[in-house]
N, C-alpha and C. Protein backbone atom coordinates (compact mmCIF):
# COMPACT_ATOMS: atom_id res chain seq x y z
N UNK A 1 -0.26 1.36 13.56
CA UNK A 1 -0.71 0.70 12.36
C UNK A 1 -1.90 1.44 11.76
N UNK A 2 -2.53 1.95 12.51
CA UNK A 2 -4.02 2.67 12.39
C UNK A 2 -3.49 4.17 11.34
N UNK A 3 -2.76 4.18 11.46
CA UNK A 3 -2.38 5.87 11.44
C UNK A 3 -1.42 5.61 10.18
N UNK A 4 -0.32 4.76 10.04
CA UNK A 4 0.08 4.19 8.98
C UNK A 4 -0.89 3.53 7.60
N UNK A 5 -2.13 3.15 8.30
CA UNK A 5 -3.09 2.55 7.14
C UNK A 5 -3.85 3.97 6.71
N UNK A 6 -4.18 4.73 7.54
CA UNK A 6 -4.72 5.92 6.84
C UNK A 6 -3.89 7.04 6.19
N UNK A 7 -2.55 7.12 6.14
CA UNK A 7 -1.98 7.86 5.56
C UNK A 7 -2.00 6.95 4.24
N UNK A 8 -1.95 5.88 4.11
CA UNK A 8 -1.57 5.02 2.87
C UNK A 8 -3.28 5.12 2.26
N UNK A 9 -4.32 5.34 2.76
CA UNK A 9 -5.67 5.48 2.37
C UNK A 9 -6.21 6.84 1.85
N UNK A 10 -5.38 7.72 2.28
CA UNK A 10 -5.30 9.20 1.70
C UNK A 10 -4.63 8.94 0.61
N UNK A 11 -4.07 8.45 -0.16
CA UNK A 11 -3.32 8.66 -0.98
C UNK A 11 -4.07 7.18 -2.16
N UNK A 12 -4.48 6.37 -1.94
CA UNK A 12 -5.04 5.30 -2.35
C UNK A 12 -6.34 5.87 -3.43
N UNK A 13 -5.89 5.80 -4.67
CA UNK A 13 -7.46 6.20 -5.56
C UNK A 13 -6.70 5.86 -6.96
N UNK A 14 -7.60 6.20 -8.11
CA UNK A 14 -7.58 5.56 -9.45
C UNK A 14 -6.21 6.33 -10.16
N UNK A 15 -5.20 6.07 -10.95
CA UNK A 15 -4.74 6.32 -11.26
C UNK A 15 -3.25 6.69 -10.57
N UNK A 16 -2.82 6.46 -9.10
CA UNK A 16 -2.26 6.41 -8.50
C UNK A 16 -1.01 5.10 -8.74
N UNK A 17 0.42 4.89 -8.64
CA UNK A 17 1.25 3.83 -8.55
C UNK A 17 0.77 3.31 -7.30
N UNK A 18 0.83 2.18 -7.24
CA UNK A 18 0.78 1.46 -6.18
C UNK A 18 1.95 1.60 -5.02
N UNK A 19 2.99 1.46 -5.53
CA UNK A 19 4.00 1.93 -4.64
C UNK A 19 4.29 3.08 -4.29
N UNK A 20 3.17 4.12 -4.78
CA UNK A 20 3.21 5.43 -3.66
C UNK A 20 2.20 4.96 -2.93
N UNK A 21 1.25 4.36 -2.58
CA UNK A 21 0.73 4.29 -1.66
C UNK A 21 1.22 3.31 -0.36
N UNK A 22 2.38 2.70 -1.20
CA UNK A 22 3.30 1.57 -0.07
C UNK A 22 4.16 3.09 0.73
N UNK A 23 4.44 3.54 -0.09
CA UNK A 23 5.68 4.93 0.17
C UNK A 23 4.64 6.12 1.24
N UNK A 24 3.54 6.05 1.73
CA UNK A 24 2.80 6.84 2.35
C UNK A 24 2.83 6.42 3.53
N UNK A 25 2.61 4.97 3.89
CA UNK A 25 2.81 3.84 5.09
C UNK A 25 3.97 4.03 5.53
N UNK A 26 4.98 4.16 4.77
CA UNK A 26 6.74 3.56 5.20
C UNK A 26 6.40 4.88 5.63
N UNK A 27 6.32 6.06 5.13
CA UNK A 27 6.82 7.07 5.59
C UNK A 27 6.59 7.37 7.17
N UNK A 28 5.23 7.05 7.60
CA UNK A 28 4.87 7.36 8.81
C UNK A 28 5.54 6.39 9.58
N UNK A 29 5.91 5.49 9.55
CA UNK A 29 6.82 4.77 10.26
C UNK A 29 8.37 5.34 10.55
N UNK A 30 8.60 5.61 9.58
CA UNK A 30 9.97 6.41 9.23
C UNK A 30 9.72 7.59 10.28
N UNK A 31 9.03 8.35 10.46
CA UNK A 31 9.33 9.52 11.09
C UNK A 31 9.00 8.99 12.56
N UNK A 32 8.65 8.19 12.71
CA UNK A 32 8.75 7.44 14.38
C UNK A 32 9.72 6.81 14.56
N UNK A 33 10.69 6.12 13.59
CA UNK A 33 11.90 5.35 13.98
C UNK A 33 11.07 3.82 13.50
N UNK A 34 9.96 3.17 13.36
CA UNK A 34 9.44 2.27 13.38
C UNK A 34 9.83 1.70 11.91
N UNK A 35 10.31 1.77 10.62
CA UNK A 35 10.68 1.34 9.40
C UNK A 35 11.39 -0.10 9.25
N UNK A 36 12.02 -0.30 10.45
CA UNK A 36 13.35 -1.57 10.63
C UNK A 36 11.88 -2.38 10.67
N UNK A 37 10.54 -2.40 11.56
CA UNK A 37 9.86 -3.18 11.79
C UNK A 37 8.87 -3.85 11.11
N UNK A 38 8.44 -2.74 10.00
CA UNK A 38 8.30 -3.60 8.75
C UNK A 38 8.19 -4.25 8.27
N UNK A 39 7.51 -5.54 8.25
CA UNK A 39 8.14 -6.85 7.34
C UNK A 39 7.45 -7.30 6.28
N UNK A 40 6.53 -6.62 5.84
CA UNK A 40 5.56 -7.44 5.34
C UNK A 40 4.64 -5.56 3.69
N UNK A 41 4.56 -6.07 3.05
CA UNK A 41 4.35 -5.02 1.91
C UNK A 41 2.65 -4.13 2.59
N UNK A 42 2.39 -3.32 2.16
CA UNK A 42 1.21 -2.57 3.12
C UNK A 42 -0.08 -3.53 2.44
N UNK A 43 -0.09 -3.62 1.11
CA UNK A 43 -1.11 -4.38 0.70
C UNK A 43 -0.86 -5.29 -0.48
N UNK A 44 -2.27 -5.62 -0.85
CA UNK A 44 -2.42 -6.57 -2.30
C UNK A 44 -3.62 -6.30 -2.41
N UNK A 45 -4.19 -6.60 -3.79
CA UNK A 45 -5.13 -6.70 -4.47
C UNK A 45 -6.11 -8.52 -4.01
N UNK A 46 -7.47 -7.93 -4.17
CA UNK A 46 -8.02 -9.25 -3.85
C UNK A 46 -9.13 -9.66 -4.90
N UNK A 47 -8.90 -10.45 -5.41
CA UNK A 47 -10.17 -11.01 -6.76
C UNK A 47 -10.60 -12.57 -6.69
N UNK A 48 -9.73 -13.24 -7.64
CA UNK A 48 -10.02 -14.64 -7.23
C UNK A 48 -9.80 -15.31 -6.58
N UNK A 49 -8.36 -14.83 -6.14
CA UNK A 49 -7.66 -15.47 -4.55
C UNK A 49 -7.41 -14.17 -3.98
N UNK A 50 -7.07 -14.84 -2.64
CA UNK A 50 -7.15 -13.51 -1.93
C UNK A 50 -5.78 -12.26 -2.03
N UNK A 51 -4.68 -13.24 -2.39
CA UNK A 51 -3.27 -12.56 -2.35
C UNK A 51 -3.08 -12.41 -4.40
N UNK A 52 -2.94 -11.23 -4.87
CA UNK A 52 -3.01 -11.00 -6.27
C UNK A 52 -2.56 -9.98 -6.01
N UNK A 53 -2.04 -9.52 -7.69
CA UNK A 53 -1.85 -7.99 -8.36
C UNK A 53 -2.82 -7.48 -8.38
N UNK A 54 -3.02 -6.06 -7.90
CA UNK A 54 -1.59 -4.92 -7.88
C UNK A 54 -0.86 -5.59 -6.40
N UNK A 55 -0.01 -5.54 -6.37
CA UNK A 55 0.94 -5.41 -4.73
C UNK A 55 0.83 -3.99 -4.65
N UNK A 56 0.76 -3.51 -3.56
CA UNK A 56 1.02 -1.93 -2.70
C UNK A 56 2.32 -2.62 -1.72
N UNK A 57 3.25 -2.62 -2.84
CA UNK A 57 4.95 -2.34 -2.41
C UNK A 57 6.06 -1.67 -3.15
N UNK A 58 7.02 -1.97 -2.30
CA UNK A 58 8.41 -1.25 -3.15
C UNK A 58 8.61 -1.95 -4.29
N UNK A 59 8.76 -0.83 -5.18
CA UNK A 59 9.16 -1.46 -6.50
C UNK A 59 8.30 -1.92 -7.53
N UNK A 60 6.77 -2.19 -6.92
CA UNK A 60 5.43 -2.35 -8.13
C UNK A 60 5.06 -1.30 -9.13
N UNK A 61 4.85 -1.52 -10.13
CA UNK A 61 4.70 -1.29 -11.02
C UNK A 61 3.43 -0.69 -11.56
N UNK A 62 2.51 -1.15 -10.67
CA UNK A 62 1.40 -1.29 -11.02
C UNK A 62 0.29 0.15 -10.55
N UNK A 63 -0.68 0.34 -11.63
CA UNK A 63 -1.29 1.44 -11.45
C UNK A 63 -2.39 1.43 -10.99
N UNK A 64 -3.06 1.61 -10.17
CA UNK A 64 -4.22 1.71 -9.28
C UNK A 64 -5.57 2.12 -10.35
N UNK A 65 -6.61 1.37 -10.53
CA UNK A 65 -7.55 1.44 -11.26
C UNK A 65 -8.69 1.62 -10.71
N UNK A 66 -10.15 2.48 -11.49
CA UNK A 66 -11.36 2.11 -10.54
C UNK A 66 -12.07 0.67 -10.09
N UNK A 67 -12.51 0.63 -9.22
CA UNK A 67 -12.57 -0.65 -8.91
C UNK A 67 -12.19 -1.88 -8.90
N UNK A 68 -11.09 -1.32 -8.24
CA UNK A 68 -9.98 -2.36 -7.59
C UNK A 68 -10.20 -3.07 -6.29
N UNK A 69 -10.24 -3.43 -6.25
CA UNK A 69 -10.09 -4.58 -4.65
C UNK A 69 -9.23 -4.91 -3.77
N UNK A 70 -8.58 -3.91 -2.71
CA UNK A 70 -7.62 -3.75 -2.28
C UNK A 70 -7.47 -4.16 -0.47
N UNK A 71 -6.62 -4.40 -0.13
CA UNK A 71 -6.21 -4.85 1.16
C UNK A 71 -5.38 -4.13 1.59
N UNK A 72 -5.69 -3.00 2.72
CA UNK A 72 -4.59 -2.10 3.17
C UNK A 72 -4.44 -2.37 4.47
């Protein structure tokens, strides 16, 4: 998980899709066989509640801004 959160933290900065930084996580799992285990998106955004946009998953949309508030 350690090693999966820092590949997804290398890649984590302003102007970035969010779902490449979900796609940095999967990957290191992927090359261990570990991907099936998965269950849950790498992150979310945290502001007024704790679970918000951006999602850091498959398929978001969303573009990574400065000072964002993120949960990896």
């Amino acid at each position: 998980m350690m090693n999966a959160r820092q590949a997804a933290l290398e890649v984590l900065k302003p102007g970035v899709p969010a779902k490449e930084v979900d796609l940095a996580a999967r990957r290191y799992f992927d090359q261990y066989g570990l991907l099936d285990n998965l269950l849950h998106r790498t992150g979310h955004g945290i502001g007024l509640s704790n679970h918000e946009a951006p999602f850091v998953a498959e398929g978001s949309d969303d573009v990574l801004t400065e000072n964002m508030v993120m949960s990896c």
